[in-house]
Protein backbone atom coordinates (compact mmCIF):
# COMPACT_ATOMS: atom_id res chain seq x y z
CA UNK A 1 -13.87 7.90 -1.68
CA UNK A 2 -11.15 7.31 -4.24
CA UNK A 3 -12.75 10.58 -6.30
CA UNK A 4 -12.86 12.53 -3.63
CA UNK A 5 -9.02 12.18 -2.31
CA UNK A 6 -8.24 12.29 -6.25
CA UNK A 7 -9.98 15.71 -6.91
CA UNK A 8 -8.67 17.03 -3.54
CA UNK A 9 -5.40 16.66 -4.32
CA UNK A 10 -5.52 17.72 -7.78
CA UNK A 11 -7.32 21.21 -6.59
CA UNK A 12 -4.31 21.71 -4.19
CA UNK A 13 -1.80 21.05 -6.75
CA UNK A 14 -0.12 24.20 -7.08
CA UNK A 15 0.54 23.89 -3.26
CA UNK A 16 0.41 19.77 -2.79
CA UNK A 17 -0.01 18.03 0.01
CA UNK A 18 3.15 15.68 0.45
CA UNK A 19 1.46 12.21 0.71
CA UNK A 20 0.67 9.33 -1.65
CA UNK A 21 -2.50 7.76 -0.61
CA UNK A 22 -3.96 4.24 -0.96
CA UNK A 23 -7.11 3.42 -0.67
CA UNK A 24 -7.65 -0.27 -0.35
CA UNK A 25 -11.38 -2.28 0.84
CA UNK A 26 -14.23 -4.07 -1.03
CA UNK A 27 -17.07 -3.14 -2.95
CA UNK A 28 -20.64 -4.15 -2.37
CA UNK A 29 -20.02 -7.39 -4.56
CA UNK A 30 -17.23 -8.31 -1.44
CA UNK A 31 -14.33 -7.73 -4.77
CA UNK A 32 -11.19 -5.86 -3.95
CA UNK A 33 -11.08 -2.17 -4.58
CA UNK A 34 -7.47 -0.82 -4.66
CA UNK A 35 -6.18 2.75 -5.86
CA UNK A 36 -3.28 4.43 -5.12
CA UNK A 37 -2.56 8.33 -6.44
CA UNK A 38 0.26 10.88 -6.18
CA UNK A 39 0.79 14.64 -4.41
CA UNK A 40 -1.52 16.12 -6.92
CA UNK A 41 -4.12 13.26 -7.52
CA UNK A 42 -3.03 11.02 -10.57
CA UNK A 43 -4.93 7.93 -10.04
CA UNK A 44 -3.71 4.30 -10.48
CA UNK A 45 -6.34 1.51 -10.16
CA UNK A 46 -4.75 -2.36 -10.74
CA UNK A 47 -6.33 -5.43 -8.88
CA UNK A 48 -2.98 -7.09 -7.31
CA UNK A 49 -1.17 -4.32 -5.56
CA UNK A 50 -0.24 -0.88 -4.91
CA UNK A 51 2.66 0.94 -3.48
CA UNK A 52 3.44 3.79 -1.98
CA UNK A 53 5.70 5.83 0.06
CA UNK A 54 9.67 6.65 0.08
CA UNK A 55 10.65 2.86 -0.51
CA UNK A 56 8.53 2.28 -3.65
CA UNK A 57 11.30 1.52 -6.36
CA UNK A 58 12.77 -1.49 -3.77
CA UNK A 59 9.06 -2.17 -3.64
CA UNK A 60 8.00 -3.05 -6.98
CA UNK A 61 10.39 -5.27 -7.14
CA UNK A 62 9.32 -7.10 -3.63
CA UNK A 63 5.84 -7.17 -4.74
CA UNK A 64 6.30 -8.34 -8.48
CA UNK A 65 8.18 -11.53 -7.16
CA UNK A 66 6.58 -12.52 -4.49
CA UNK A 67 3.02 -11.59 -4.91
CA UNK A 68 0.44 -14.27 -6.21
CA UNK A 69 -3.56 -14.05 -6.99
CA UNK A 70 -5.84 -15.43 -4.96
CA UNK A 71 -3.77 -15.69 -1.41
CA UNK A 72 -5.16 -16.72 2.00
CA UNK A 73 -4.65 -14.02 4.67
CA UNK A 74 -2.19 -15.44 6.35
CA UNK A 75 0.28 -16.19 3.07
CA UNK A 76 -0.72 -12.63 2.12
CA UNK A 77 0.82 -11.30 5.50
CA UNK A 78 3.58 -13.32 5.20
CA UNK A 79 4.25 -12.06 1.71
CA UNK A 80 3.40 -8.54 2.66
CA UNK A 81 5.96 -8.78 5.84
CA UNK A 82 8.69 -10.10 3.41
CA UNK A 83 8.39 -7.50 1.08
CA UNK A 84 8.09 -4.47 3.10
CA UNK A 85 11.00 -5.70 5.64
CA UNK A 86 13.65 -6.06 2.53
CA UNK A 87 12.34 -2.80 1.22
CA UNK A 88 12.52 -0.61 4.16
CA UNK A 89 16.34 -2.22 4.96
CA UNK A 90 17.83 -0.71 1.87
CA UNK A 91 15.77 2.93 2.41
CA UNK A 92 17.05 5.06 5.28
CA UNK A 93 13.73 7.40 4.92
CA UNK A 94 11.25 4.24 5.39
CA UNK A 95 11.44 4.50 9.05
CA UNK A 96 12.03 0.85 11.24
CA UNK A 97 8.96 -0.97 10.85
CA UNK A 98 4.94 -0.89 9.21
CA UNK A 99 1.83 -1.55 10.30
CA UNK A 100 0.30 -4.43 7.94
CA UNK A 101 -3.53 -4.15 7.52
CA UNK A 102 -4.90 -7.22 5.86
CA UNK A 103 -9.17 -6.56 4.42
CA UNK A 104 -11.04 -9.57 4.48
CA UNK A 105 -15.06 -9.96 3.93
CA UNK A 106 -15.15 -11.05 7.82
CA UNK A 107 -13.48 -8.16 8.81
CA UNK A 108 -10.16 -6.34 9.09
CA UNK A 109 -6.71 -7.67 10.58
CA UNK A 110 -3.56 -5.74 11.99
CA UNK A 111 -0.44 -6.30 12.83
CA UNK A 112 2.58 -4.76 13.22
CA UNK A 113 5.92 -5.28 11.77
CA UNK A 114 9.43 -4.13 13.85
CA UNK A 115 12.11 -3.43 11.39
CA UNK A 116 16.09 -3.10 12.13
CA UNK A 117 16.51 -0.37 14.22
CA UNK A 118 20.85 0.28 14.06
């Protein structure tokens, strides 16, 4: 799926699309499949994280310190909720809140996050 958004994007690049996609799941071995890509389709495939959106600088910085391998779905909210809440505060584009998908083998969980809203 990854290849197709990628080669979509790129054919349109003259006249993008403005989004960023991620694509995030697991593969038939039940490993973690992330890849995130720009407006006209360069890829980026990493095994920890990916970021995307108006807030990404703040991000990478929220993710780099408080991410860890190997985290139980719950720690991996938490950690996810902590960085996205910081990062939206300081970015007036980011909107007031997220929705927080968390993959697991057993299936998928959301929840959503409410952000300052003055």
């Amino acid at each position: 799926f990854s290849n197709l958004l990628i080669n979509l994007l790129y054919e349109k690049r003259f006249g993008p699309y403005f989004i960023e996609p991620v694509v995030a799941g697991l593969d038939e071995n039940n490993k973690p499949f992330l890849s995130g890509m720009d407006l006209i389709g360069a890829p980026v495939y990493t095994d920890d994280f990916v970021v995307s959106g108006t807030a990404t600088a703040n991000m990478y910085g929220m993710c780099e310190t408080l991410y860890k391998k190997d985290m139980e779905p719950e720690e991996l909210f938490e950690t996810l909720s902590q960085a996205l809440l910081a990062s939206v505060d300081r970015d007036a584009l980011s909107g007031w809140g997220a929705v927080v998908h968390i993959v697991t083998k057993d299936g998928v969980i959301s929840r959503e996050l409410k952000g300052r809203q003055d």
